[in-house]
N, C-alpha and C. Protein backbone atom coordinates (compact mmCIF):
# COMPACT_ATOMS: atom_id res chain seq x y z
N UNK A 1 30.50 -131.48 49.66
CA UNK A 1 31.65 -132.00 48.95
C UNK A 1 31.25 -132.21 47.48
N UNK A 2 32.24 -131.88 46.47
CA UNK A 2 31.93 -131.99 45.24
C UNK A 2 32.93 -133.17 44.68
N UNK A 3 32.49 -133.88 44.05
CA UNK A 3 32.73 -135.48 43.60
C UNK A 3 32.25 -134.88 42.01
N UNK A 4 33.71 -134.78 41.40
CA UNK A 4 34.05 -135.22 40.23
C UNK A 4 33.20 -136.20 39.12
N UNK A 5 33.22 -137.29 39.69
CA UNK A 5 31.69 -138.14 38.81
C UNK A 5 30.72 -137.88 39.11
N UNK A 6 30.17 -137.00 39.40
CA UNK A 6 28.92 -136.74 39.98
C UNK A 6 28.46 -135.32 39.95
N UNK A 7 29.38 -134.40 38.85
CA UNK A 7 29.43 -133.18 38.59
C UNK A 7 28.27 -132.48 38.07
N UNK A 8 27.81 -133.63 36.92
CA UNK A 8 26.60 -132.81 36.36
C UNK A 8 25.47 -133.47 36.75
N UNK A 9 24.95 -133.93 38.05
CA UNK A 9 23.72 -134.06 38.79
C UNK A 9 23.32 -133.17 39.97
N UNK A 10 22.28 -132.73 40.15
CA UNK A 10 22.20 -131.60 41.15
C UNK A 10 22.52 -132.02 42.53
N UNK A 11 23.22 -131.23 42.88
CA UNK A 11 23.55 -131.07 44.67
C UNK A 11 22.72 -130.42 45.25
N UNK A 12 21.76 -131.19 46.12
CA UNK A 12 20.74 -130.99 47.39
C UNK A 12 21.66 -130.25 48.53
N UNK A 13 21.59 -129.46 49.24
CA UNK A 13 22.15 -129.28 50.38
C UNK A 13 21.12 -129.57 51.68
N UNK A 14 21.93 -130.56 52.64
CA UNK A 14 21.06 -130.89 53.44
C UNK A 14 21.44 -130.99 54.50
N UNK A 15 20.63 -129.56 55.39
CA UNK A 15 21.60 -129.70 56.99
C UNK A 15 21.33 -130.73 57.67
N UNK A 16 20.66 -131.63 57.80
CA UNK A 16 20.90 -132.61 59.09
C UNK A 16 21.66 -134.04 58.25
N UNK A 17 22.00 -133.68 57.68
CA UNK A 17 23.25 -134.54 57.08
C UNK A 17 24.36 -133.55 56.62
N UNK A 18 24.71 -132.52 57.21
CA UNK A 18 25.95 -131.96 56.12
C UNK A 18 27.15 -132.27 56.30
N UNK A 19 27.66 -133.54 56.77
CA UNK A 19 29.40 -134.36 56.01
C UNK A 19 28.82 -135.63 55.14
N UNK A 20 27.51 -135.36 54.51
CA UNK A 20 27.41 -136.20 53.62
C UNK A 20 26.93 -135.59 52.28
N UNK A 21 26.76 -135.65 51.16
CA UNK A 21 26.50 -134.89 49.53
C UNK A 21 25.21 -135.65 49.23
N UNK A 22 24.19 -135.02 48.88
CA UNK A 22 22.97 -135.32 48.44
C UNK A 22 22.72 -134.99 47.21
N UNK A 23 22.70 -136.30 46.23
CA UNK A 23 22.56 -135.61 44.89
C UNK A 23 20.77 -136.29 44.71
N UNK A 24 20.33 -135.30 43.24
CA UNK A 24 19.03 -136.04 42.86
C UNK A 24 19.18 -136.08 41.19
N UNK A 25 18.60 -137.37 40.26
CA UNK A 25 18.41 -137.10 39.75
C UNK A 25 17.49 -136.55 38.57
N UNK A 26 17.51 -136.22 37.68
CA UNK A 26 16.21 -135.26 36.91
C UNK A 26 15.03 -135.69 37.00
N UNK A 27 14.93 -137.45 37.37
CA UNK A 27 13.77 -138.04 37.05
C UNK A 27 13.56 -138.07 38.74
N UNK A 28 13.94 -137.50 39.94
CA UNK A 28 13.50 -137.78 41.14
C UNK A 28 14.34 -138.53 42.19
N UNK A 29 14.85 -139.78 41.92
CA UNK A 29 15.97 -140.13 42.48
C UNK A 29 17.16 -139.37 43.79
N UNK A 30 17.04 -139.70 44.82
CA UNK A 30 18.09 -139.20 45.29
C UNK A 30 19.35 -140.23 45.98
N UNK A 31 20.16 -139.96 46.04
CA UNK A 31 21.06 -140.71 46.93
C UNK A 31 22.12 -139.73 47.57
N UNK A 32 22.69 -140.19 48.67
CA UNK A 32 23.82 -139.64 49.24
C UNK A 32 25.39 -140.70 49.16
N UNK A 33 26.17 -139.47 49.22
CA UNK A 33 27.52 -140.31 49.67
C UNK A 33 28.07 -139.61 50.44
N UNK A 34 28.66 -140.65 51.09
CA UNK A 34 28.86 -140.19 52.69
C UNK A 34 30.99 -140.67 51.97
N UNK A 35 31.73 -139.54 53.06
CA UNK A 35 32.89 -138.98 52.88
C UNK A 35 33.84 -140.71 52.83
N UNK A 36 33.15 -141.62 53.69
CA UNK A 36 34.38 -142.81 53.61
C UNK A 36 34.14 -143.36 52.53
N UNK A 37 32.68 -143.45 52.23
CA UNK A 37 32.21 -144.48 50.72
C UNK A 37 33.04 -143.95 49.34
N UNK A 38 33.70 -142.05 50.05
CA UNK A 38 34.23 -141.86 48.58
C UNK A 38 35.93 -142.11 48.46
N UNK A 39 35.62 -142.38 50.17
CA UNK A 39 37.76 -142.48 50.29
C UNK A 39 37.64 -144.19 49.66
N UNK A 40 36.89 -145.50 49.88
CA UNK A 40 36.60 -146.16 49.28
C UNK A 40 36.84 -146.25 47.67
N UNK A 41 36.04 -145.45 47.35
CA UNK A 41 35.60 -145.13 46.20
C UNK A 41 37.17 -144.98 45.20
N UNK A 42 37.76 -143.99 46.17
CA UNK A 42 39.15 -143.11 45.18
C UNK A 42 40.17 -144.87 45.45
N UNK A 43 40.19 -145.37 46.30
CA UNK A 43 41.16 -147.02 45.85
C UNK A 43 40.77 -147.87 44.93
N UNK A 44 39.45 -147.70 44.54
CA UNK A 44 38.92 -148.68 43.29
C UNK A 44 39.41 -147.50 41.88
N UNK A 45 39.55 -145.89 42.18
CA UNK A 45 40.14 -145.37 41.00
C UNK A 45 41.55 -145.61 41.15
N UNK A 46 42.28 -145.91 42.09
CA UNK A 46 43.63 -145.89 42.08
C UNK A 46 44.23 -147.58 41.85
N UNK A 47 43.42 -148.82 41.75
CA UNK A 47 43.42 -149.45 41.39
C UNK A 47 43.22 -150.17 40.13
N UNK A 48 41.96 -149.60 39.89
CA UNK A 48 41.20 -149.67 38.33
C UNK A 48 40.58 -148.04 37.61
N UNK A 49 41.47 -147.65 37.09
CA UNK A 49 41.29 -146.51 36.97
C UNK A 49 39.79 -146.43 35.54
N UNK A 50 39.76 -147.79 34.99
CA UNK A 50 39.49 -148.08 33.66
C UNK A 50 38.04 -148.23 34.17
N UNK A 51 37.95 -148.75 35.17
CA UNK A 51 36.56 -149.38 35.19
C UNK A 51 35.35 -148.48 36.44
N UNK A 52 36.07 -147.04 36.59
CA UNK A 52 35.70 -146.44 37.11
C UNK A 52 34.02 -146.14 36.39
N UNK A 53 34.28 -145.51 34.98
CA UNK A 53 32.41 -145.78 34.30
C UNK A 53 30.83 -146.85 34.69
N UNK A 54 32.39 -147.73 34.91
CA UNK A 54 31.22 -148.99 34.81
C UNK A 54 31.19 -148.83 36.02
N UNK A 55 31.83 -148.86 37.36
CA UNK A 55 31.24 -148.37 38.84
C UNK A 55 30.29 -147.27 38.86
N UNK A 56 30.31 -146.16 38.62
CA UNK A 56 29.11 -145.04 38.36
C UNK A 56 28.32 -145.44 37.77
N UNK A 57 28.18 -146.09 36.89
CA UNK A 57 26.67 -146.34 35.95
C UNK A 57 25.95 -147.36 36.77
N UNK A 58 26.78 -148.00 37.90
CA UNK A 58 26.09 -149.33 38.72
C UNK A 58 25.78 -148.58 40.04
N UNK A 59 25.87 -147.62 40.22
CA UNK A 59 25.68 -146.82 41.52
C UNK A 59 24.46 -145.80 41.16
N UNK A 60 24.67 -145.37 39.97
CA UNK A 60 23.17 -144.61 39.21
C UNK A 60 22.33 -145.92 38.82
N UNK A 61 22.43 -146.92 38.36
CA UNK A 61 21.32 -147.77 38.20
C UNK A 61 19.94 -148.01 39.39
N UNK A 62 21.31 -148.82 40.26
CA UNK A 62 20.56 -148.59 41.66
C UNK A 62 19.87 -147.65 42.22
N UNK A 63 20.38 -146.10 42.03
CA UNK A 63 19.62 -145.50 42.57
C UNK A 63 18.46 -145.59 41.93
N UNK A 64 18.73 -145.66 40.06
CA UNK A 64 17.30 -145.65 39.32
C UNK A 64 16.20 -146.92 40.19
N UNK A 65 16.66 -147.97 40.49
CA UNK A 65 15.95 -148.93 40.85
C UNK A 65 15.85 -149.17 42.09
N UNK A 66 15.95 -147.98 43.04
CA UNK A 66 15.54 -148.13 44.47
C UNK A 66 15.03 -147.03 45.03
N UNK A 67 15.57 -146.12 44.14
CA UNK A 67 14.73 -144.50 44.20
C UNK A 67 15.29 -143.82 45.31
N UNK A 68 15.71 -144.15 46.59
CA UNK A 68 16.26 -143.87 47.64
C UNK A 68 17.73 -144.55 48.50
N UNK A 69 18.82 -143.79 48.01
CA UNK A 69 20.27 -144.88 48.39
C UNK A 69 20.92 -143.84 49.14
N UNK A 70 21.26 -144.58 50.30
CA UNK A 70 22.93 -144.00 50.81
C UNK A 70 23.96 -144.78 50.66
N UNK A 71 24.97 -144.76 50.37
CA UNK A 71 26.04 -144.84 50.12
C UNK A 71 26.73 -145.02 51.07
N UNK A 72 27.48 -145.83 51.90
CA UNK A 72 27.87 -145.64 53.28
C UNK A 72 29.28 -146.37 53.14
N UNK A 73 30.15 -145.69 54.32
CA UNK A 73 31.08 -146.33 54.49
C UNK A 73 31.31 -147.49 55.26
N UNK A 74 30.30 -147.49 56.31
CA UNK A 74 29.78 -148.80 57.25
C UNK A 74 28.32 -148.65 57.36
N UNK A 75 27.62 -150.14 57.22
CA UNK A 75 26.28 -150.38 57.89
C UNK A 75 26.07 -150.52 58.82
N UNK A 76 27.11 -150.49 59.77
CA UNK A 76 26.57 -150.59 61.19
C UNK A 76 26.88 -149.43 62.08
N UNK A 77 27.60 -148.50 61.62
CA UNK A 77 27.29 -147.04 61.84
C UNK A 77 27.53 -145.95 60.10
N UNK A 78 26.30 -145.92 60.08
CA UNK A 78 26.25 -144.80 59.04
C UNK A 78 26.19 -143.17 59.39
N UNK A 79 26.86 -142.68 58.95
CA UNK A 79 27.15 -141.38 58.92
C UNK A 79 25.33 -140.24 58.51
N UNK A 80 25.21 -141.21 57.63
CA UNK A 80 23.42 -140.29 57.04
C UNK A 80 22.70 -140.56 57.97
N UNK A 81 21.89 -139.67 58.81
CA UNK A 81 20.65 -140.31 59.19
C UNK A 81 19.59 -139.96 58.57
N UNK A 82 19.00 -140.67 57.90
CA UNK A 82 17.61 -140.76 56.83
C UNK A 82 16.88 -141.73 57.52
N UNK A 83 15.17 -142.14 56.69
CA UNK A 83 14.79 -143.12 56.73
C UNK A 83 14.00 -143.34 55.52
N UNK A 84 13.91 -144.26 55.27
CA UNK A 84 12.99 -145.17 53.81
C UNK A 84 14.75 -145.18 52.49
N UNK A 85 15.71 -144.88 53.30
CA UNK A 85 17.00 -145.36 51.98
C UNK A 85 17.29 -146.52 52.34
N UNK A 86 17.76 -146.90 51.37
CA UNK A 86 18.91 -148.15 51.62
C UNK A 86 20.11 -147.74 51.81
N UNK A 87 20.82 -148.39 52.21
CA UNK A 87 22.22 -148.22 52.72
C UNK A 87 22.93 -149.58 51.85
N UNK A 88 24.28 -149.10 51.05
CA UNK A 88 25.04 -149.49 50.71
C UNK A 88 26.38 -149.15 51.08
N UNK A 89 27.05 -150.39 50.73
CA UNK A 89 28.92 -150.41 50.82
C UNK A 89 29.61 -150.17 49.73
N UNK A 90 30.32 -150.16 49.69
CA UNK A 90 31.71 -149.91 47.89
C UNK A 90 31.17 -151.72 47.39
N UNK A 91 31.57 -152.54 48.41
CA UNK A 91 32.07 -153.86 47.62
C UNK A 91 30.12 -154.09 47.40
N UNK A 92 29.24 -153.73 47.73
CA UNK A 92 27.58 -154.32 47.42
C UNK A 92 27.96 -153.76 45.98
N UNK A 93 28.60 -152.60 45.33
CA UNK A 93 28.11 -152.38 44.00
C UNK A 93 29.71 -152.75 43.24
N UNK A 94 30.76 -152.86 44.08
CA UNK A 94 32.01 -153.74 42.83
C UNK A 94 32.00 -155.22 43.09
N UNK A 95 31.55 -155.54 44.04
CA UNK A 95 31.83 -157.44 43.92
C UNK A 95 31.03 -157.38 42.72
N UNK A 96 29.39 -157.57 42.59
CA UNK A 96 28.96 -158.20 41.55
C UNK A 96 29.46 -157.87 39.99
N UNK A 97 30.30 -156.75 40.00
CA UNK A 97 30.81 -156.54 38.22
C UNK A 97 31.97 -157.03 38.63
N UNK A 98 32.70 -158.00 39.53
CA UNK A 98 33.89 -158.42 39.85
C UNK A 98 34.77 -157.72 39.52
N UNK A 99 35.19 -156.46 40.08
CA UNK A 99 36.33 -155.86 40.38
C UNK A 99 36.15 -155.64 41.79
N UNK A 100 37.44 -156.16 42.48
CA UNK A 100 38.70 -156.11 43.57
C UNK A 100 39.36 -155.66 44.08
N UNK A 101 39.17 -154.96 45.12
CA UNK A 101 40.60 -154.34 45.67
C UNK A 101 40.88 -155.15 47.23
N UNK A 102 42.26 -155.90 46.76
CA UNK A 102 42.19 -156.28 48.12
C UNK A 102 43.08 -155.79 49.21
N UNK A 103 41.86 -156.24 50.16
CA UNK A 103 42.31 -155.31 51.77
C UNK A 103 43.15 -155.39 52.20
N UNK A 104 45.05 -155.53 52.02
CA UNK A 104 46.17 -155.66 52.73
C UNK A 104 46.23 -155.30 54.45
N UNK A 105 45.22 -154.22 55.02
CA UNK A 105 46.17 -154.19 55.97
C UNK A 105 45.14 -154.98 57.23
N UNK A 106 46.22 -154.60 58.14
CA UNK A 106 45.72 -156.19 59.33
C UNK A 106 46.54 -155.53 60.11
N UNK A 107 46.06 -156.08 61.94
CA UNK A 107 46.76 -156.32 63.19
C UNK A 107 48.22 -156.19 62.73
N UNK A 108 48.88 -155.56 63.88
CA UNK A 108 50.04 -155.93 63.67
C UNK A 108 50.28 -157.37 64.71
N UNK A 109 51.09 -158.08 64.18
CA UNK A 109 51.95 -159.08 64.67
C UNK A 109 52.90 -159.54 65.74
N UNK A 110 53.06 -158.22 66.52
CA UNK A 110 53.71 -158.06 67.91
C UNK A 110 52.59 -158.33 69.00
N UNK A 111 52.82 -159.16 70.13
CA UNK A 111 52.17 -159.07 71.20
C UNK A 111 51.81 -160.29 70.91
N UNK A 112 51.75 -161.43 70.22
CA UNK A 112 51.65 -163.05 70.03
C UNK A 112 51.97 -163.51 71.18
C-alpha cells in the first residue's frame, strides 16, 4: 500500500507481513503501518486536516528514537508479526500533541 505521507521514504516489500507497508529510513530506521492504523490515521486527516505535519513528524521521530516501530491498529492483536518492534496506536502518538478525535460510536440501545 502506498500512503501519500510517506511517499518519499523507501518501501521494503515484505512477504511475511504483506497487508502491512514497510518503510525505512536513509539513516536505517524501519517501521510498518498496518492498514487500520491508516484507516485511523485518514479520521485525524478528516478531522484536523491542519495538523496532519505535526502527526508525521511525531511518527518519524519515534521511529528516529526507537529504531524499530509498528504501527498498529490494535495491541492486542496486531496484524505485523515481527519481533524486537514496538507496537503503537494512532492515540500513543496524537494524545500527547493533544489532538482528538472523538469516538462517537457505541452499542446500540435496544435490548435494555
Amino acid at each position: 500500500m502506498n500512503y501519500v505521507e510517506f511517499k518519499d521514504i523507501k518501501q521494503i516489500k515484505d512477504d511475511n507481513n504483506p497487508f502491512s507497508t514497510l518503510y525505512e529510513l536513509e539513516t536505517g530506521e524501519r517501521f510498518y503501518i498496518e492498514p487500520v492504523f491508516y484507516t485511523m490515521f485518514c479520521g485525524f486527516k478528516d478531522h484536523h486536516p491542519d495538523k496532519i505535519p505535526q502527526i508525521v513528524e511525531a511518527m518519524l521521530k519515534t521511529v528516529r528514537d526507537n529504531k524499530k516501530v509498528v504501527f498498529t491498529g490494535n495491541y492486542d492483536c496486531p496484524l505485523t508479526k515481527v519481533e524486537e518492534y514496538i507496537f503503537l496506536e494512532i492515540n500513543d502518538i496524537t494524545d500527547p500533541l493533544q489532538i482528538f478525535v472523538e469516538d462517537k460510536s457505541r452499542g446500540s440501545d435496544y435490548g435494555d
